[in-house]
N, C-alpha and C. Protein backbone atom coordinates (compact mmCIF):
# COMPACT_ATOMS: atom_id res chain seq x y z
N UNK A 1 75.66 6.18 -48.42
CA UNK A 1 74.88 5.55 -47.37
C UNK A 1 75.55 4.23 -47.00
N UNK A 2 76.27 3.68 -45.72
CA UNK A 2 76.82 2.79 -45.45
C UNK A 2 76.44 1.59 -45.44
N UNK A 3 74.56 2.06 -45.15
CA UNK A 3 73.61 0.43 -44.94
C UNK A 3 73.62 0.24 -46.27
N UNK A 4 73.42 0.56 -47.54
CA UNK A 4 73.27 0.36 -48.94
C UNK A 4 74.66 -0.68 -48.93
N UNK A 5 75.89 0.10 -48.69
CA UNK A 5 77.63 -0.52 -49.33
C UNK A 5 76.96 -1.81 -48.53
N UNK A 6 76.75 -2.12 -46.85
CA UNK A 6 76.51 -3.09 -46.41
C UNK A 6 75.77 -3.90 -46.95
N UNK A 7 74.19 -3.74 -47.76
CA UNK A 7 73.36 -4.80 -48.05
C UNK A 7 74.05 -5.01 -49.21
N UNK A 8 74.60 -4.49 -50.58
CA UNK A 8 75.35 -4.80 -51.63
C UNK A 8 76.35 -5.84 -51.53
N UNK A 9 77.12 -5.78 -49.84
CA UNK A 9 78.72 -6.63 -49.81
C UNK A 9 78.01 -8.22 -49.67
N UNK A 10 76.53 -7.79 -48.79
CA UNK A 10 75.57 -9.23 -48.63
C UNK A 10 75.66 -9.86 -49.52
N UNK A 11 75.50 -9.30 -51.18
CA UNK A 11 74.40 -10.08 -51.57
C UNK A 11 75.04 -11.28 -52.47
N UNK A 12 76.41 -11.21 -52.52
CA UNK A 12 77.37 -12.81 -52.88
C UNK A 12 77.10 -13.56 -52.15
N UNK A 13 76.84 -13.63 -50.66
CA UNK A 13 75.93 -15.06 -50.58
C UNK A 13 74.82 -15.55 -50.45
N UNK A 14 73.88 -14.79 -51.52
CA UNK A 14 72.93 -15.61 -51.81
C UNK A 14 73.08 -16.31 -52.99
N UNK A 15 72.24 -17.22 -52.97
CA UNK A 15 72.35 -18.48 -54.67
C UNK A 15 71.80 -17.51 -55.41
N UNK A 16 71.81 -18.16 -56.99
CA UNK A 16 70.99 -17.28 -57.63
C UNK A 16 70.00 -17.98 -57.60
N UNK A 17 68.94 -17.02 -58.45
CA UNK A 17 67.55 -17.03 -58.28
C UNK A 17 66.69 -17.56 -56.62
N UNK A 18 67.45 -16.85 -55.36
CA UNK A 18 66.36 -17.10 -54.43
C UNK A 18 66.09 -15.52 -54.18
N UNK A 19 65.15 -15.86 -53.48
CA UNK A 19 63.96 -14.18 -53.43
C UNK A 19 64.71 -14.00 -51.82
N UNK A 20 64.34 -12.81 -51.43
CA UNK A 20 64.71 -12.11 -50.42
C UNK A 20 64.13 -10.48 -50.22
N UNK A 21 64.21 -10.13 -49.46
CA UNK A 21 63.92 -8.87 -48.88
C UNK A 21 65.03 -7.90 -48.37
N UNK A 22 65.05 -6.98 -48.26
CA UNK A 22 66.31 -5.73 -48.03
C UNK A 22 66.94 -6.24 -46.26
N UNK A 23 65.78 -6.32 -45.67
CA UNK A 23 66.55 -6.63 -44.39
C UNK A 23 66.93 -8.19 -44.21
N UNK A 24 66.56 -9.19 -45.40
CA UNK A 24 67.30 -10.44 -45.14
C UNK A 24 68.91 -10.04 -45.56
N UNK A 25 69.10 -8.47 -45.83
CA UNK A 25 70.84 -8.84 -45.85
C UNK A 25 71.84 -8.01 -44.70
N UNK A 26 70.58 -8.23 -43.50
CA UNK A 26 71.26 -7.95 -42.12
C UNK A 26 71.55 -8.82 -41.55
N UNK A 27 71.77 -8.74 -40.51
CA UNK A 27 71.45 -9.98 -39.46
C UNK A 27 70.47 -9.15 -38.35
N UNK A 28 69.56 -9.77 -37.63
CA UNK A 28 68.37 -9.21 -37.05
C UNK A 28 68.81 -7.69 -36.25
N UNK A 29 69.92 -8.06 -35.55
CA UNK A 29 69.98 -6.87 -34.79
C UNK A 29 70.71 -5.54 -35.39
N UNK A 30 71.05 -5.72 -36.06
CA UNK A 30 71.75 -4.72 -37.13
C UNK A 30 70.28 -3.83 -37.42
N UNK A 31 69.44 -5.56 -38.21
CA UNK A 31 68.07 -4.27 -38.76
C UNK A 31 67.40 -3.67 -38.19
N UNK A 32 67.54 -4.11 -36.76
CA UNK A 32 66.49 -3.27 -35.64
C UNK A 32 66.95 -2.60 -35.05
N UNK A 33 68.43 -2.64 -35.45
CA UNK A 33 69.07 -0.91 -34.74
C UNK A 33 69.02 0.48 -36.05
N UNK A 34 68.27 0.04 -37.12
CA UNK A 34 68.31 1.19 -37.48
C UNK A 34 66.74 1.79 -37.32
N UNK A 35 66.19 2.91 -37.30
CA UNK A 35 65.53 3.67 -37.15
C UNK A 35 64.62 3.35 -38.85
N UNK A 36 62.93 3.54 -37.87
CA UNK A 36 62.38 3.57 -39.50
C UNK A 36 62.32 4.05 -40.81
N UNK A 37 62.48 5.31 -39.86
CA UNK A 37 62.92 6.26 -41.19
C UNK A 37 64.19 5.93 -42.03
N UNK A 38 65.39 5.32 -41.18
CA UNK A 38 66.32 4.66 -41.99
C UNK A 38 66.04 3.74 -43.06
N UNK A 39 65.18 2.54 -42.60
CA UNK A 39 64.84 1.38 -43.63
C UNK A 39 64.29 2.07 -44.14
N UNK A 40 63.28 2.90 -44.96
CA UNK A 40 62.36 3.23 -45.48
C UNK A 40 63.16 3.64 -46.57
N UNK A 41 64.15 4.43 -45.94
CA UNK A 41 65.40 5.51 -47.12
C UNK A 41 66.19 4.44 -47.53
N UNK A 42 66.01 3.47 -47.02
CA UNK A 42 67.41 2.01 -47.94
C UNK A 42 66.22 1.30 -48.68
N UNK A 43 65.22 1.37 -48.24
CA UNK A 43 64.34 0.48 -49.00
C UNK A 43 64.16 1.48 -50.77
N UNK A 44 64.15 2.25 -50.41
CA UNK A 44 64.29 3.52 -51.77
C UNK A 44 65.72 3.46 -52.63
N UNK A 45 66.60 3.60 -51.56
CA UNK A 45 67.84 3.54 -52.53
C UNK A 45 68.16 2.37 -52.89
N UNK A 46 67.91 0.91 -52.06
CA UNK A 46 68.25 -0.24 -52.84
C UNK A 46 67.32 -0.46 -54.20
N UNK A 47 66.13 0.07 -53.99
CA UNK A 47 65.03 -0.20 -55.34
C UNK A 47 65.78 0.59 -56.05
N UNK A 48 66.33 1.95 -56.10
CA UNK A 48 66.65 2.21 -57.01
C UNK A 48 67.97 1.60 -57.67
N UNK A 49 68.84 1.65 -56.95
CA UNK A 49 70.23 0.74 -57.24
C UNK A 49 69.87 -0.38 -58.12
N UNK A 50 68.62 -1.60 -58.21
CA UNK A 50 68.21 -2.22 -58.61
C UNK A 50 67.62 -2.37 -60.17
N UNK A 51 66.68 -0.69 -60.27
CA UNK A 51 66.36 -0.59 -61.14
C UNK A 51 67.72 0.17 -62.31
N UNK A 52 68.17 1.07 -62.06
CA UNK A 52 68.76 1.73 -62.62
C UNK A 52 70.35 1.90 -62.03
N UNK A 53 70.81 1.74 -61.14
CA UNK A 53 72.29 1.57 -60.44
C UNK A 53 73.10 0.41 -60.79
N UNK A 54 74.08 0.05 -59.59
CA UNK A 54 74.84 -0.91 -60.01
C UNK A 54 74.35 -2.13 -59.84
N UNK A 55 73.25 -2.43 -59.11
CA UNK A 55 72.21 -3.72 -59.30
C UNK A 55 71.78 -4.54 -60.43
N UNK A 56 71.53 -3.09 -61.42
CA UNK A 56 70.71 -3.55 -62.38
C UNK A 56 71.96 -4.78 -63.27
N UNK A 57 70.65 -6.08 -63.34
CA UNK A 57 70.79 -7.13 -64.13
C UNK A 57 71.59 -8.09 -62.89
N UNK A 58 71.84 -7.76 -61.60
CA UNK A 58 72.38 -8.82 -61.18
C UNK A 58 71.24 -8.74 -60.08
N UNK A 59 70.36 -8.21 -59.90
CA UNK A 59 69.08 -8.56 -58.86
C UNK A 59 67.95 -7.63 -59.57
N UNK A 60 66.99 -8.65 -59.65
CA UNK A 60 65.83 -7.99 -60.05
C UNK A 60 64.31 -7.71 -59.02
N UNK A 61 63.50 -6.82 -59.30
CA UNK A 61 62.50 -6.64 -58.60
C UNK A 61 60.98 -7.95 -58.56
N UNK A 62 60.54 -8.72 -57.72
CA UNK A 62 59.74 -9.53 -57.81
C UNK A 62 58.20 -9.28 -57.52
N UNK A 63 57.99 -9.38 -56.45
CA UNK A 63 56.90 -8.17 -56.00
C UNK A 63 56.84 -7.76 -54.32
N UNK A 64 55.50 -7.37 -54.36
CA UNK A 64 55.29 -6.84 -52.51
C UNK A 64 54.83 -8.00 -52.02
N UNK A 65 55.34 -8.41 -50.75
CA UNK A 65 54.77 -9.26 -49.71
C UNK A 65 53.62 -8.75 -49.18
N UNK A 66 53.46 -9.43 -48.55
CA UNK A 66 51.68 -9.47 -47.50
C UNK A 66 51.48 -8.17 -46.77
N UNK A 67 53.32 -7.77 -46.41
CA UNK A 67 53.31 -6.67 -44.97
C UNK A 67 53.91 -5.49 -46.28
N UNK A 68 53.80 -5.41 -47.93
CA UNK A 68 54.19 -4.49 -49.01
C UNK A 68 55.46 -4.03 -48.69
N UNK A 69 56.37 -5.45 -48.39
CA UNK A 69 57.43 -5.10 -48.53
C UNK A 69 58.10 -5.86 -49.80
N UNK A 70 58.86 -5.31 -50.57
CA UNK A 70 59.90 -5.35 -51.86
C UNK A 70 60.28 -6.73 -51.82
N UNK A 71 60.01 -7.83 -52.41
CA UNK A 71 60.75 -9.08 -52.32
C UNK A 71 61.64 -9.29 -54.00
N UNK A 72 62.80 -9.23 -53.89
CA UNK A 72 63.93 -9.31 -55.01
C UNK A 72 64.31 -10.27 -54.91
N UNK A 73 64.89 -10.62 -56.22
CA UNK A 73 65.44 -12.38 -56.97
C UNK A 73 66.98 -12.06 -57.11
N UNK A 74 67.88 -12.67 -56.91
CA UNK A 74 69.14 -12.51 -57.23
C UNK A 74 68.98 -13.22 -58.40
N UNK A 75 69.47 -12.80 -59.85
CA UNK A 75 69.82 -13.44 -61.00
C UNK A 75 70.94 -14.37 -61.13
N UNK A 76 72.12 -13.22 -61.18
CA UNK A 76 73.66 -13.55 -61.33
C UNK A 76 74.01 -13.16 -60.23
N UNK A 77 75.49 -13.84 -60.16
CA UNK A 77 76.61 -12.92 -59.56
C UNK A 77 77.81 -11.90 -60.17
């Protein structure tokens, strides 16, 4: 999935430990050119990448926002 390689190449510039969301590692129009059903399927594969993929231990899961969307902590780099 290309949007996954894309939000992964994001996520070196964030600091560690700030929180974020899957589409803070677009830039706006990127995220609103994909289709819902798209985010929905990256919102799945980044959680999983996270929990159990190549994520795990360098971004962790925090909780759901207001609108129950996924807000994650970058640990390390």
């Amino acid at each position: 999935m290309e949007c996954l390689k894309q939000a992964i190449n994001e996520i070196p510039s964030l600091k560690i430990n700030e929180e974020f969301l899957v589409k803070d590692l677009f830039k706006g129009y990127e995220w609103n050119r994909l289709a819902i059903g798209e985010r929905r399927q990256l919102g799945s594969v980044f959680q999983n990448a996270v929990k159990t993929g190549e994520l795990k231990g360098i971004v962790q899961l925090v909780k759901k926002s207001t609108s129950n969307q996924q807000i994650y902590i970058k640990l390390k780099d």
